[in-house]
Every structure is written in structure tokens, then in C-alpha cells.
Protein backbone atom coordinates (compact mmCIF):
# COMPACT_ATOMS: atom_id res chain seq x y z
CA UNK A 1 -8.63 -5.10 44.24
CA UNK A 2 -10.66 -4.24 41.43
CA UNK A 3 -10.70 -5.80 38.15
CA UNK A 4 -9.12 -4.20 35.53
CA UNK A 5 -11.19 -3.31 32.41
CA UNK A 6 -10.78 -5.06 29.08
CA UNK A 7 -9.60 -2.46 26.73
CA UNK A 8 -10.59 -1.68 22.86
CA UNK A 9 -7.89 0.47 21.14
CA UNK A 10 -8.34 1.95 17.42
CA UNK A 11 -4.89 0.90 15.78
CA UNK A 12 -4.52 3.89 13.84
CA UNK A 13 -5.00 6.33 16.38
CA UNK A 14 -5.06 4.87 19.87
CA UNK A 15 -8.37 6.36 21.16
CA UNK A 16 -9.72 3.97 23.72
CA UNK A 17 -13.43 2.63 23.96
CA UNK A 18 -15.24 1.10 26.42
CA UNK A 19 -16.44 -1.52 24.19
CA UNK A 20 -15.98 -2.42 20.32
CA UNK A 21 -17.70 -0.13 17.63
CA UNK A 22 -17.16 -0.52 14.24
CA UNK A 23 -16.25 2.40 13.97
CA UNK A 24 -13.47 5.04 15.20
CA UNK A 25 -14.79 8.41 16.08
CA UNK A 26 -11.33 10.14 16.29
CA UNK A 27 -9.83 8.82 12.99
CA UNK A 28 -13.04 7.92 10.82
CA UNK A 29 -11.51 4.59 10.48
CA UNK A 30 -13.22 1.48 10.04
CA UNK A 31 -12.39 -2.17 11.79
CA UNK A 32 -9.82 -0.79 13.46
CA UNK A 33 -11.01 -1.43 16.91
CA UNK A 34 -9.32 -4.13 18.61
CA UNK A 35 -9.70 -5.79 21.77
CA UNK A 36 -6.68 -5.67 23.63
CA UNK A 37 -6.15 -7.59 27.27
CA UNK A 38 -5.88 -6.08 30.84
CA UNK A 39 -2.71 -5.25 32.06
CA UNK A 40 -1.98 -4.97 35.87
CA UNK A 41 -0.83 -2.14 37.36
CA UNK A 42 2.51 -1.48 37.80
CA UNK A 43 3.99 -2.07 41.59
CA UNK A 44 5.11 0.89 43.01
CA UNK A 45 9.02 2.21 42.48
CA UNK A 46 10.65 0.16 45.41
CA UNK A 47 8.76 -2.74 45.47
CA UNK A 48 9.29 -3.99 41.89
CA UNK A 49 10.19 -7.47 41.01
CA UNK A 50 11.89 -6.09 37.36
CA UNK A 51 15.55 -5.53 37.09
CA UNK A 52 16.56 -2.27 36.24
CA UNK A 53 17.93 -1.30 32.22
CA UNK A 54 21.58 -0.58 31.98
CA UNK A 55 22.00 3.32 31.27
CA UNK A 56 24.55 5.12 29.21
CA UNK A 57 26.19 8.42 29.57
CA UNK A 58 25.55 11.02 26.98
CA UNK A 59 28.77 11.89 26.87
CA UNK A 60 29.85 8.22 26.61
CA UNK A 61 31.74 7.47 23.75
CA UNK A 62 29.24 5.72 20.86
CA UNK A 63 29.80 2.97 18.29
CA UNK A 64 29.37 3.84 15.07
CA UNK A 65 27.52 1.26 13.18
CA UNK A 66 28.49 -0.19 9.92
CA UNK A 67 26.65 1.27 6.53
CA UNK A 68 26.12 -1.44 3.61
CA UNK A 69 25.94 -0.35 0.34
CA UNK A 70 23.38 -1.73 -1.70
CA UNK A 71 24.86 -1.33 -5.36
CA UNK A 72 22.23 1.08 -6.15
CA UNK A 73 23.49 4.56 -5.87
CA UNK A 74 19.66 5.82 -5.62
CA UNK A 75 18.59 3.44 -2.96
CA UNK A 76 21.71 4.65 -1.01
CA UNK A 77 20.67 8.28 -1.44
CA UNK A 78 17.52 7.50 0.08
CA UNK A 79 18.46 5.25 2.93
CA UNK A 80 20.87 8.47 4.24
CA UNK A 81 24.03 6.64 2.42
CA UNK A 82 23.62 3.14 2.92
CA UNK A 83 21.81 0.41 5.01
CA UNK A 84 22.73 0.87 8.61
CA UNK A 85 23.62 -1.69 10.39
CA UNK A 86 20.66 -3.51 13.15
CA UNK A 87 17.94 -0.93 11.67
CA UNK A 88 14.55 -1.51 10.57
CA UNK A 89 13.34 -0.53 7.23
CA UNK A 90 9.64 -0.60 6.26
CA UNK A 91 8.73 -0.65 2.39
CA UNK A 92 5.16 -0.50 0.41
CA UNK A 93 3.98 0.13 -2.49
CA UNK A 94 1.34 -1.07 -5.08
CA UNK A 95 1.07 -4.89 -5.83
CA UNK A 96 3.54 -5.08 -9.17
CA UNK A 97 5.28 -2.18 -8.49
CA UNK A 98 8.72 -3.56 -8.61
CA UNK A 99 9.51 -3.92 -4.74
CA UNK A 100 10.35 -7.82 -5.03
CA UNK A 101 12.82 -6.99 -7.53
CA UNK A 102 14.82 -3.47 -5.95
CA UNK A 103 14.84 -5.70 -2.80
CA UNK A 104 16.51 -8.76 -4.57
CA UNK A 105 19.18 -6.76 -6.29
CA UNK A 106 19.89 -4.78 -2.77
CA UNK A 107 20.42 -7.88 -1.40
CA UNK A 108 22.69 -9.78 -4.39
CA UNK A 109 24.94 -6.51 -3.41
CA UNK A 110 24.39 -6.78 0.10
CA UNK A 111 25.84 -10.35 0.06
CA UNK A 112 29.17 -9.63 -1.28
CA UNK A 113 29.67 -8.00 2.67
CA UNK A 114 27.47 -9.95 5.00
CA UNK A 115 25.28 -12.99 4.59
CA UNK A 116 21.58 -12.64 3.90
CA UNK A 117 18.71 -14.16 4.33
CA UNK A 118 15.60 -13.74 1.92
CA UNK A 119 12.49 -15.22 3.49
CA UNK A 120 9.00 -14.92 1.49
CA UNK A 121 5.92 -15.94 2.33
CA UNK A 122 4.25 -15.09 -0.88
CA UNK A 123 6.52 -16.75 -3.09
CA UNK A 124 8.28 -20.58 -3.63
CA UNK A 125 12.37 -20.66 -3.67
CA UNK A 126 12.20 -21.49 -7.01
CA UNK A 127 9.90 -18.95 -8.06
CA UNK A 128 12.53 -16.38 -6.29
CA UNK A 129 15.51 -18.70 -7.92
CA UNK A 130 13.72 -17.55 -11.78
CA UNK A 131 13.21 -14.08 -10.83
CA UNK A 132 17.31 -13.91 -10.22
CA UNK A 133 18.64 -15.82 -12.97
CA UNK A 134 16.25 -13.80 -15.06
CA UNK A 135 17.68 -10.38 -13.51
CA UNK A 136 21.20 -11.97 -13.55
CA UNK A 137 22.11 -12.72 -10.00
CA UNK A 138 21.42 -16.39 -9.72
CA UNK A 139 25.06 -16.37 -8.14
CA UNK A 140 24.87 -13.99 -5.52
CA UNK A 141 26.00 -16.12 -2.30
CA UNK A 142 22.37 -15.59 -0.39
CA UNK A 143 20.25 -18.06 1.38
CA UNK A 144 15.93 -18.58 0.87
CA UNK A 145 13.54 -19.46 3.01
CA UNK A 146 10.18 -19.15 2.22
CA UNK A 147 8.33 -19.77 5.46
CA UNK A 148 5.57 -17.36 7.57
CA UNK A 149 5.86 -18.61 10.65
CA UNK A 150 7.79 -16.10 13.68
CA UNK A 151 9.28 -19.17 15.53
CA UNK A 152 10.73 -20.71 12.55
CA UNK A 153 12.17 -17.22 11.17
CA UNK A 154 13.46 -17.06 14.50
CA UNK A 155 15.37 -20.03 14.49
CA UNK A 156 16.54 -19.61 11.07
CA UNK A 157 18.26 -16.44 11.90
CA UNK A 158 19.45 -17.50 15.27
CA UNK A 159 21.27 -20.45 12.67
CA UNK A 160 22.47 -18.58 10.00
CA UNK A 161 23.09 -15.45 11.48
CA UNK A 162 22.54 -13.39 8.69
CA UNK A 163 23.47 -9.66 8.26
CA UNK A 164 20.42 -8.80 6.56
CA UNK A 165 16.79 -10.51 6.73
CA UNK A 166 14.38 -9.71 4.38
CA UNK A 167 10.84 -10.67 5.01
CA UNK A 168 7.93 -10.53 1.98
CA UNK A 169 5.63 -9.55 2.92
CA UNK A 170 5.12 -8.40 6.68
CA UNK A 171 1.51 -9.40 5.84
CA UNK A 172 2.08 -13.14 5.35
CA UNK A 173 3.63 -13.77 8.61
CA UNK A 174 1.69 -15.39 12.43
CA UNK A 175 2.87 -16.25 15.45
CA UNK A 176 1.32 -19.34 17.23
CA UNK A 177 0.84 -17.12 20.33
CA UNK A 178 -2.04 -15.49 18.53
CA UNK A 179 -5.41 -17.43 16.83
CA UNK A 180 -5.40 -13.96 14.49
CA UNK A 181 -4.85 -15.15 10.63
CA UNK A 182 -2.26 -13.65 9.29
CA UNK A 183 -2.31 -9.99 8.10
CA UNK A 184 -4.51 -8.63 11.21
CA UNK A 185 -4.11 -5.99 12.99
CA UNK A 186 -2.14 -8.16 15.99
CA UNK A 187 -0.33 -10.42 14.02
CA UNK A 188 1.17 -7.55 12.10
CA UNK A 189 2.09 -5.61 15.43
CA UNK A 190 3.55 -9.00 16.85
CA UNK A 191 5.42 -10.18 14.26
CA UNK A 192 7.21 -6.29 13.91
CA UNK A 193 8.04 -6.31 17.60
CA UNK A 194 9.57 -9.76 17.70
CA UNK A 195 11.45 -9.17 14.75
CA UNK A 196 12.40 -5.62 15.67
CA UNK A 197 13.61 -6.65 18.98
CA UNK A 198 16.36 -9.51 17.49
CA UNK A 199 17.35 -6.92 15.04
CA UNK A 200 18.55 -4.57 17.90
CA UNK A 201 20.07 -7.51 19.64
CA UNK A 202 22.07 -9.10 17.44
CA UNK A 203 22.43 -6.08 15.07
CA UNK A 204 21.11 -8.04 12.02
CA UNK A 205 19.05 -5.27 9.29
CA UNK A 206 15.71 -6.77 8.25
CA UNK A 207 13.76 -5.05 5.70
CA UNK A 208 9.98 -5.46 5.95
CA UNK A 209 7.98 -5.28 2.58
CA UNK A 210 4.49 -3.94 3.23
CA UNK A 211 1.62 -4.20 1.59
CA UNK A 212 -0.95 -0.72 0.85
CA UNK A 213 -4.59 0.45 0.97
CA UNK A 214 -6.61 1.20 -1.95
CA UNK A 215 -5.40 5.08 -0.56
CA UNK A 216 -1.99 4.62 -1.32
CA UNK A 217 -1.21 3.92 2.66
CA UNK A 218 0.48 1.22 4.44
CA UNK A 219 -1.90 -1.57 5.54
CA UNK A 220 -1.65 -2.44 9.14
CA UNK A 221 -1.75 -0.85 12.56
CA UNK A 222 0.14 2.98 12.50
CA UNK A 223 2.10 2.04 15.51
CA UNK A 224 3.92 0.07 12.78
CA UNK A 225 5.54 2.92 11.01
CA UNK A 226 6.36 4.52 14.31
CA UNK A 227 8.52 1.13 15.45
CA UNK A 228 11.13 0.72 12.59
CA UNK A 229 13.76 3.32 11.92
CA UNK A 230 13.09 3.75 8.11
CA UNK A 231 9.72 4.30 6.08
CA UNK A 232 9.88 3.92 2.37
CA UNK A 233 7.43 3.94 -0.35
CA UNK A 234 8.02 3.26 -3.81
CA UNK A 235 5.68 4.91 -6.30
CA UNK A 236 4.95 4.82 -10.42
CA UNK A 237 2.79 4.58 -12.88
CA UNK A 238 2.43 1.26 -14.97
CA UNK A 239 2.26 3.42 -18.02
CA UNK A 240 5.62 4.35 -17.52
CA UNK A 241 8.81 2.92 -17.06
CA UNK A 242 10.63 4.44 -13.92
CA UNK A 243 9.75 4.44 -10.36
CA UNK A 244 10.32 7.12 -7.49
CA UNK A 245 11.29 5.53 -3.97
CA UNK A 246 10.65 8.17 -1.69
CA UNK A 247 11.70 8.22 2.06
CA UNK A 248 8.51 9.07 4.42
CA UNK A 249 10.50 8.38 7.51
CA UNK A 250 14.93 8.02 8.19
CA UNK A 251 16.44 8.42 11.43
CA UNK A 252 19.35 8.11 9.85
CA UNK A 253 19.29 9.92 6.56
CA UNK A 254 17.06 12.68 5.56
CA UNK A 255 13.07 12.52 4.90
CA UNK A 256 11.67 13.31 1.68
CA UNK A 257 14.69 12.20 -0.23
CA UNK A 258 13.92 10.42 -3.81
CA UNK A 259 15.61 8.23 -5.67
CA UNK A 260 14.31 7.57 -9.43
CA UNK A 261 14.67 4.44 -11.31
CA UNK A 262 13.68 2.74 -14.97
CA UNK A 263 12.63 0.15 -14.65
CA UNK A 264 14.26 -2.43 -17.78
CA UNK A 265 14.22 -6.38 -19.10
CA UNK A 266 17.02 -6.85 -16.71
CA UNK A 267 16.00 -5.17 -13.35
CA UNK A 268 15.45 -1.51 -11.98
CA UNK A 269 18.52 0.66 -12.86
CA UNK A 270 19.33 4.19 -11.38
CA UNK A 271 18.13 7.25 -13.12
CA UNK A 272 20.91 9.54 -12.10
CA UNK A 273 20.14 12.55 -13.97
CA UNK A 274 15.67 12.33 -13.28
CA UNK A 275 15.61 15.98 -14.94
CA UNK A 276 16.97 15.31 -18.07
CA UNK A 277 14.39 12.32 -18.25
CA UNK A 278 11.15 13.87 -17.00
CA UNK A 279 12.04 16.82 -19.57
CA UNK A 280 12.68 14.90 -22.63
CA UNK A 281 9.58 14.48 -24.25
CA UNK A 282 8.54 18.12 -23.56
CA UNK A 283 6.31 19.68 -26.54
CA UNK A 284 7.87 22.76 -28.02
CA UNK A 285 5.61 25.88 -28.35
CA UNK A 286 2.67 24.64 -26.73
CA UNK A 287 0.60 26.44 -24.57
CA UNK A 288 0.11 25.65 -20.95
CA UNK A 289 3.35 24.04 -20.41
CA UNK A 290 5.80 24.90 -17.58
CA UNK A 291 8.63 23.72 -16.33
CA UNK A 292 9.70 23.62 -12.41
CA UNK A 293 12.34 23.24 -10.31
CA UNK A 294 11.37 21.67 -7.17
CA UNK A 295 13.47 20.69 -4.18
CA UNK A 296 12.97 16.76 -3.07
CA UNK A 297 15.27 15.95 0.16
CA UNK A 298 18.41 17.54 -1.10
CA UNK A 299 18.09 16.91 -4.74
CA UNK A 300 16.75 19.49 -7.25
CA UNK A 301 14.25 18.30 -9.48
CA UNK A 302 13.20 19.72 -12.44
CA UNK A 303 9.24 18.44 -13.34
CA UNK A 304 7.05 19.91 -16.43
CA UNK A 305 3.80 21.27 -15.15
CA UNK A 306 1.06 20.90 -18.33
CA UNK A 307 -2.23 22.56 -18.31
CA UNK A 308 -5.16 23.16 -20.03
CA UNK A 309 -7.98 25.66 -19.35
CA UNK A 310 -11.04 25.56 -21.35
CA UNK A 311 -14.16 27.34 -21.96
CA UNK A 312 -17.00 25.71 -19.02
CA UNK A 313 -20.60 24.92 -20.09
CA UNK A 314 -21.30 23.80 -16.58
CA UNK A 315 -22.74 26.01 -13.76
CA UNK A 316 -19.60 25.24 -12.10
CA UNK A 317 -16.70 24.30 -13.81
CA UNK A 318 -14.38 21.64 -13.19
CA UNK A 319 -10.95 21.23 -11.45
CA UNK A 320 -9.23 17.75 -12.29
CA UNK A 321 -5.70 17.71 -11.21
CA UNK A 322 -3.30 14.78 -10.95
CA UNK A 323 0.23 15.36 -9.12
CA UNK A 324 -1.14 18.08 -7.39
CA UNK A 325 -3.54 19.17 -4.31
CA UNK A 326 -7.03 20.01 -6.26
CA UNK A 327 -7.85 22.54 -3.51
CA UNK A 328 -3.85 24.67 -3.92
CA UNK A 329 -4.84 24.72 -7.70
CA UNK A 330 -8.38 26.19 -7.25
CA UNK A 331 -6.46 28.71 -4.12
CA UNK A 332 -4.29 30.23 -7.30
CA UNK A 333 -7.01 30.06 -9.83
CA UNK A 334 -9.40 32.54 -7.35
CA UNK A 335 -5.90 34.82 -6.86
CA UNK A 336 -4.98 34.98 -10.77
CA UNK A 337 -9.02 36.44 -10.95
CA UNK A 338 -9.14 38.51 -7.88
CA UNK A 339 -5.95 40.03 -8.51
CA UNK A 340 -4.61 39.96 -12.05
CA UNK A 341 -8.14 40.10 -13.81
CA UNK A 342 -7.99 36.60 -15.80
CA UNK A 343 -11.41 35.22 -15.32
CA UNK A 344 -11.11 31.54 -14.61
CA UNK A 345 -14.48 31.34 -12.71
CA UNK A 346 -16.22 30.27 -16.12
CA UNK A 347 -13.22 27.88 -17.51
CA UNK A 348 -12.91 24.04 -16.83
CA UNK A 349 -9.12 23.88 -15.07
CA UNK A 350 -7.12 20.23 -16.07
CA UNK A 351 -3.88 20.63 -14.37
CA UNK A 352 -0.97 17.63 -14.51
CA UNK A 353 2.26 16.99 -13.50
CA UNK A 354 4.38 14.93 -15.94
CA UNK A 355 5.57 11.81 -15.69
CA UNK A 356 3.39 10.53 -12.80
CA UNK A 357 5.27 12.94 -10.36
CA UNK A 358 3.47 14.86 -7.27
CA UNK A 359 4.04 17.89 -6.25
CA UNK A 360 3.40 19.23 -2.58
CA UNK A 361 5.54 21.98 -1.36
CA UNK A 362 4.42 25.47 -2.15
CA UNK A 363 7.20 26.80 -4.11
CA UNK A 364 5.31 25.23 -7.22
CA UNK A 365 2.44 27.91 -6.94
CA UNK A 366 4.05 30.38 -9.37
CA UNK A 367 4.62 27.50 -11.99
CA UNK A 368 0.83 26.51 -11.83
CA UNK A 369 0.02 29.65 -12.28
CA UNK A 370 2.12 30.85 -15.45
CA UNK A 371 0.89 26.92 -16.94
CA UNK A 372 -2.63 28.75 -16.06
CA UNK A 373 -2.03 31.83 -17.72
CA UNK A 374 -0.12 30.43 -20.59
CA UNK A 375 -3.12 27.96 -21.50
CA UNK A 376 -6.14 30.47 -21.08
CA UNK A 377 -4.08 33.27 -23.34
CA UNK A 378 -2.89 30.53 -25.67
CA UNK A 379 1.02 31.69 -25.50
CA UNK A 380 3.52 29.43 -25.15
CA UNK A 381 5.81 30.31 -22.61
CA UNK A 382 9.88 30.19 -23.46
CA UNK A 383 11.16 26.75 -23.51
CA UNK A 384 14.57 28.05 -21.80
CA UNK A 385 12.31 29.57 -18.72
CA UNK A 386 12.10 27.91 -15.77
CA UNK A 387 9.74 29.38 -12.84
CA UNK A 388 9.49 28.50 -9.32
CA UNK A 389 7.90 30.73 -5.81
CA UNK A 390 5.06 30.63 -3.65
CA UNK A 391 1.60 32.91 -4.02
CA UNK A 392 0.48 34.47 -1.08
CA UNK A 393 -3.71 35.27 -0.75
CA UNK A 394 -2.65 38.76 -1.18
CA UNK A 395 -1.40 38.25 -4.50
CA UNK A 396 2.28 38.65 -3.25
CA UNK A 397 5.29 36.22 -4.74
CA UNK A 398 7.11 34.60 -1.90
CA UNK A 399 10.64 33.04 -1.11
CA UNK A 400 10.90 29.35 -1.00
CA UNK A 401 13.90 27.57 0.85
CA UNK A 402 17.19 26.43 -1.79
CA UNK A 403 16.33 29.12 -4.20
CA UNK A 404 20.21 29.28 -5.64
CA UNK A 405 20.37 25.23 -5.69
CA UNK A 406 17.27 25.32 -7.92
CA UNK A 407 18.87 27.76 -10.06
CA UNK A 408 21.83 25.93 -10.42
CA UNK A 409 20.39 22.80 -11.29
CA UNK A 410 18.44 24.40 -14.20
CA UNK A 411 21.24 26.33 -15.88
CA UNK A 412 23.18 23.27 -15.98
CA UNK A 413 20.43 21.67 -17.96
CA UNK A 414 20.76 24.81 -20.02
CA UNK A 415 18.16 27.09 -18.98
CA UNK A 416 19.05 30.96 -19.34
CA UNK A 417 15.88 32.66 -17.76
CA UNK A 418 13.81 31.82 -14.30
CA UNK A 419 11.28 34.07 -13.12
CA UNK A 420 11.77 33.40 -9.44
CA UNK A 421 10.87 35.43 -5.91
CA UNK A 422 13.66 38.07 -4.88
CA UNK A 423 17.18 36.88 -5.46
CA UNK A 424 19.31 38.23 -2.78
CA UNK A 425 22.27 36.31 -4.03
CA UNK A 426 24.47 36.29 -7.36
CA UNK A 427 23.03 34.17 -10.27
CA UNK A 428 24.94 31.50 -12.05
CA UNK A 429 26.77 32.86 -15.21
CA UNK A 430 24.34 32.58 -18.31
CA UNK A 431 21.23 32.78 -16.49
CA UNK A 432 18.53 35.42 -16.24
CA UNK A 433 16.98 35.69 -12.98
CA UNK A 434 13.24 38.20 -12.93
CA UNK A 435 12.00 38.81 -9.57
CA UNK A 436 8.63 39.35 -9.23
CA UNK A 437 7.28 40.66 -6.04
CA UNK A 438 3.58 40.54 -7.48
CA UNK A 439 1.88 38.18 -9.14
CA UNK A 440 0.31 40.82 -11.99
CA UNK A 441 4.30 41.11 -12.85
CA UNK A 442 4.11 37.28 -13.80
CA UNK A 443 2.98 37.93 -17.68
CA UNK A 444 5.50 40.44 -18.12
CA UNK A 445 8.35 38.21 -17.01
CA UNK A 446 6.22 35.00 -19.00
CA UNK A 447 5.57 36.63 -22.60
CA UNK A 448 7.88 39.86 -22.92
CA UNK A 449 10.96 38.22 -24.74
């Protein structure tokens, strides 16, 4: 029989090398490679030694697992109503952020239903013990543990059998059956797959906080985000005080859902209304401003798009944006001067998006555009307009998905004009709806009051 091969497997992508680079030609990744042991062929179907996995009819009636709410109605939004009973939720974001402390007041809620169990590896019980007498939940009936070790989390939950496990941070923990240090590549991948698999058995919810890259991504093999059921990041700027949680992955809620919280002396506290608040300190009568209304999940969000276009000494001008893809702002720059005659090739572009927000789908073109226009002509656009549609190559204005729910949402923050694609359907009362079906029509609509 011949020997099997040893293996080296990039952890972000999975490409396979023959021996270890330190580099990954497929993903551009670096240190990724990792050795990974033979594994003997599987015997033949007949002859194996394994005993065969119960099946279930599809048709077979299913049990509906329990949904804990988490006393935030935000964080339930985002988790698809609630946390679901035996799932696995995966949470990063940057160091300070304010993870610790959404995950501590889940849990003070979470143990008025089941017991939980808060294990850190980062932090002492008593440190944890300040933290909630500072936030006010020093009586919330939840056990620490502030261990590393899989065994002994193991055991702990096999005692207390807890509803909910928390674990900060996924980073910190190590198995004895690996010499890795904690954090690498295969005590990360162990540590979720033990953990994962006594969530499913005993139907216990563990939460995982992750750390991130200097990117913005998770740290830690890919295959991680592609094991638990839920993949959150939470998001902000430390110049400002609320925070956007926003839901990368849900198989059992929907992805791209937000939740928005301010973040006060006494905790993080939902932002139900997010756009009333990104709105309110909105300059009146000043040029470049916009405001859109965006779609994120199933919420409508309404976000102020500021910019400012200057006169360019360079031989080629610059393009800073923040909140938005540099390259889609520079694609509806070129279009404004190919088609509508506004020469931006000689004008530095500075485009942002308010509030520490991003922006990716394409129905913000047309907003970026009239802040575009309305900087470079120096107008100020109407404060009561709101504008929202995608820009074709060709110059056209296109349809984006929810058009009537973004319409709603801004005339019941008292908008009374949107210059929007085609409108097949009727308008709420008290709003003025202009359809362009060119972008050369976008002045018009913008500056004709």
C-alpha cells in the first residue's frame, strides 16, 4: 500500500501544496499554510467498520426550537428574532468596540430563561464582576468562569448545563491534543468543532467572540465562519457614540440586517429610530449634501451623503472616499462628464458618508451623484429631498429593489420630494415623487423648486 502524502492546506482557501510556502498562490495570503496529517482512505461501502447516521424523513414532522430574547430589541432584529436555541453565533469586531459589554447585557437577559455560563479567557471574574455592577446587572443569576482550556470548558458545561455559553475570546482558547499556542490556525479550528459539536448535542447556544485583522476581517481559519450558524460583526467609530451590528451570515434570520446602538455611561442601548439620529446634525443650505434612503436587511435607512469637489492642481486629481467603494464613486464621476457635461476630470472628489456608515448596494449611485453636482455648482440641494436609484454606464437611471418602503420611510420623517427611478406604484400622501429616466434630468429634478 502506498503511503499517503502529508498534506499542506491554505486555511483561507483550501488550495493544497505539496509542501509549505509562505505563501498562498490562490488567495495572496500569507502564513496560512498549514501542515495537516494523512488520512487513510476510506474502506469501500460494504466493508466499513463505521455505523451508519440515523436519517430523517423530509416530510417528518420537525421540532421547533426555542428563541431567547436577549432584552435588546436590535440584537433580536439581527439574530432573525431571537437567539435560537443549540446554534452557533460568531462575533468580531475592533478591540474596544463594545462586544464585551452587548454580550454581557444579552446574557443578564438571557438568564432570566435559562442558565448561562460566561467563560473569558481574557479577563479575571472580578474584572467581569466590575464591568456588571458598573452597567447595573451585578444581580443577574449567571455563572463565570474564566478558564481557556477545551477540557475544562467541557466539563464545566457538562456540570452546569447551561443554556447559553459564552466564550471571550475564541482566540484565547487550546486543547491539550494540540502543541499549537493558542490563537493558531488549529487551535482555533479545534476548539470551534469541539464546541460546535456539544452545542448540537445538548442544544446549549454558545456565542463565540472573535477577534479581527488590521482589514476589518475575522482572524482565524475561513472554514470558521462557514461552521457556526450566525456571523456578526459589530462596527463604529470611536469618535462617535453608536455602533452598527450587522449580520454577515443567519441561517435563521436574514443577512445584512442592522441593528444600531449608542453606546452610554450605563451600557449600549437600542437606537430604534437610526434615521432620525444619523440626520440630526445635518447642515442646512450647504452644498454637496444629500440625503439617502438605503435598504439594510429589511429596515430602511436613511444616511446623509456629504461631498466636496474642488478645483485639482495635480496632474491627476484625487478621489478620497470613506463609506463608500472609491472605484463606484470615480464610475459616476466619468458618467456625470461623459454624459451630462460637468467636467470632474480636473476637480479633487472627497466623498463621505455620515456618521461612520458604509454604503454598498447600488441604489446609492444617484445620491452620489446629485452630492457631486450639488458641490461642483455650489447649490444646495432641498433639505426635504431625498434621492435614491442606480446609474447605468449609459447614463440611464435604474430601479432598485423596495423602492415604495424607502419612500415610506422618508415621508414619515417628513420628506415631501424624492427624485427616484420610475414609480410604477402610488406615492404616499404628501410626497413628491420625480422620475428620472436619465441622468441629465437629475439637475432639473435637484435645483428647479
Amino acid at each position: 500500500m502506498a503511503k499517503a502524502k502529508t498534506r499542506y492546506v491554505c486555511q483561507d482557501c483550501g488550495t493544497d501544496y505539496p509542501r509549505w510556502v509562505g505563501k498562498c498562490d490562490a488567495c495572496n495570503a500569507w502564513n496560512t499554510i498549514v501542515e495537516e496529517a494523512p488520512v487513510a482512505s476510506v474502506t469501500r461501502i460494504g466493508h466499513t467498520k463505521g455505523k451508519a447516521a440515523e436519517t430523517v424523513s423530509l416530510q417528518a414532522q420537525m421540532k421547533e426550537y426555542a428563541r431567547w430574547t436577549t432584552g435588546s430589541e436590535e440584537l433580536d432584529r439581527v439574530l432573525g428574532g431571537g437567539m435560537v436555541q443549540g446554534s452557533a453565533i460568531l462575533i468580531g469586531g475592533d478591540p474596544g468596540i463594545g462586544k464585551s459589554t452587548l454580550l454581557l447585557q444579552a446574557s443578564a437577559a438571557v438568564s432570566k430563561q435559562v442558565p448561562v455560563l460566561y467563560v473569558s479567557g481574557e479577563e479575571s471574574a472580578q474584572q467581569i464582576q466590575m464591568r456588571a455592577k458598573r452597567l447595573g446587572l451585578d444581580q443577574a443569576p449567571m455563572k463565570l468562569a474564566t478558564t481557556g482550556q477545551i477540557e475544562s470548558i467541557l466539563a464545566t458545561i457538562a456540570q452546569e448545563r447551561p443554556g447559553l455559553v459564552i466564550l471571550d475570546s475564541i482566540q484565547t482558547l487550546y486543547s491539550d491534543k494540540s502543541e499549537s499556542a493558542p490563537g493558531t490556525v488549529s487551535q482555533v479550528r479545534l476548539a470551534a468543532h469541539e464546541l460546535i459539536q456539544v452545542a448540537k448535542q445538548t442544544h446549549t447556544t454558545i456565542i463565540f467572540v472573535g477577534h479581527v485583522t488590521k482589514d476589518g476581517q475575522l482572524a482565524g481559519p475561513r472554514v470558521l465562519e462557514h461552521m457556526v450558524d450566525t456571523v456578526l460583526y459589530f462596527e463604529g467609530e470611536r469618535g462617535h457614540s453608536f455602533r452598527i451590528l450587522r449580520a454577515f451570515k443567519n441561517r435563521f434570520g436574514a443577512t445584512n440586517e442592522i441593528g444600531v446602538f449608542e453606546m452610554q455611561s450605563v451600557g449600549l442601548e437600542d437606537v430604534t429610530n437610526p434615521s432620525a439620529l444619523f440626520l440630526s446634525e445635518r447642515p442646512e443650505g450647504a452644498a454637496g449634501s444629500a440625503v439617502l434612503a438605503a435598504v439594510e436587511g429589511t429596515r430602511p435607512v436613511l444616511m446623509e451623503i456629504q461631498a466636496l469637489v474642488s478645483q485639482s492642481q495635480l496632474a491627476q486629481p484625487r478621489r478620497t472616499t470613506l463609506g463608500v467603494d472609491g472605484n463606484r464613486v470615480a464610475m459616476i464621476a466619468a458618467v456625470l462628464d461623459k454624459h451630462c457635461g460637468f467636467p470632474f476630470g480636473n476637480h479633487d472628489i472627497f466623498l463621505n458618508v455620515t456618521g461612520g456608515l458604509k454604503v454598498t448596494e447600488p441604489g446609492a449611485d444617484l445620491a452620489i451623484a446629485a452630492a457631486l453636482v450639488s458641490s461642483l455648482l455650489e447649490k444646495p440641494i432641498d433639505p426635504q429631498t431625498v434621492v435614491l436609484g442606480e446609474v447605468g454606464l449609459a447614463g440611464e437611471v435604474r430601479s432598485v429593489s423596495q423602492l415604495e418602503l424607502r419612500i415610506k420611510e422618508a415621508a414619515k420623517l417628513g420628506f415631501t420630494k424624492a427624485l427616484t427611478p420610475p414609480l410604477g406604484k402610488t406615492t404616499p400622501k404628501g410626497m413628491q415623487v420625480l422620475s428620472l429616466k436619465r441622468l441629465d434630468e437629475l439637475t432639473t429634478g435637484l435645483f428647479d423648486r
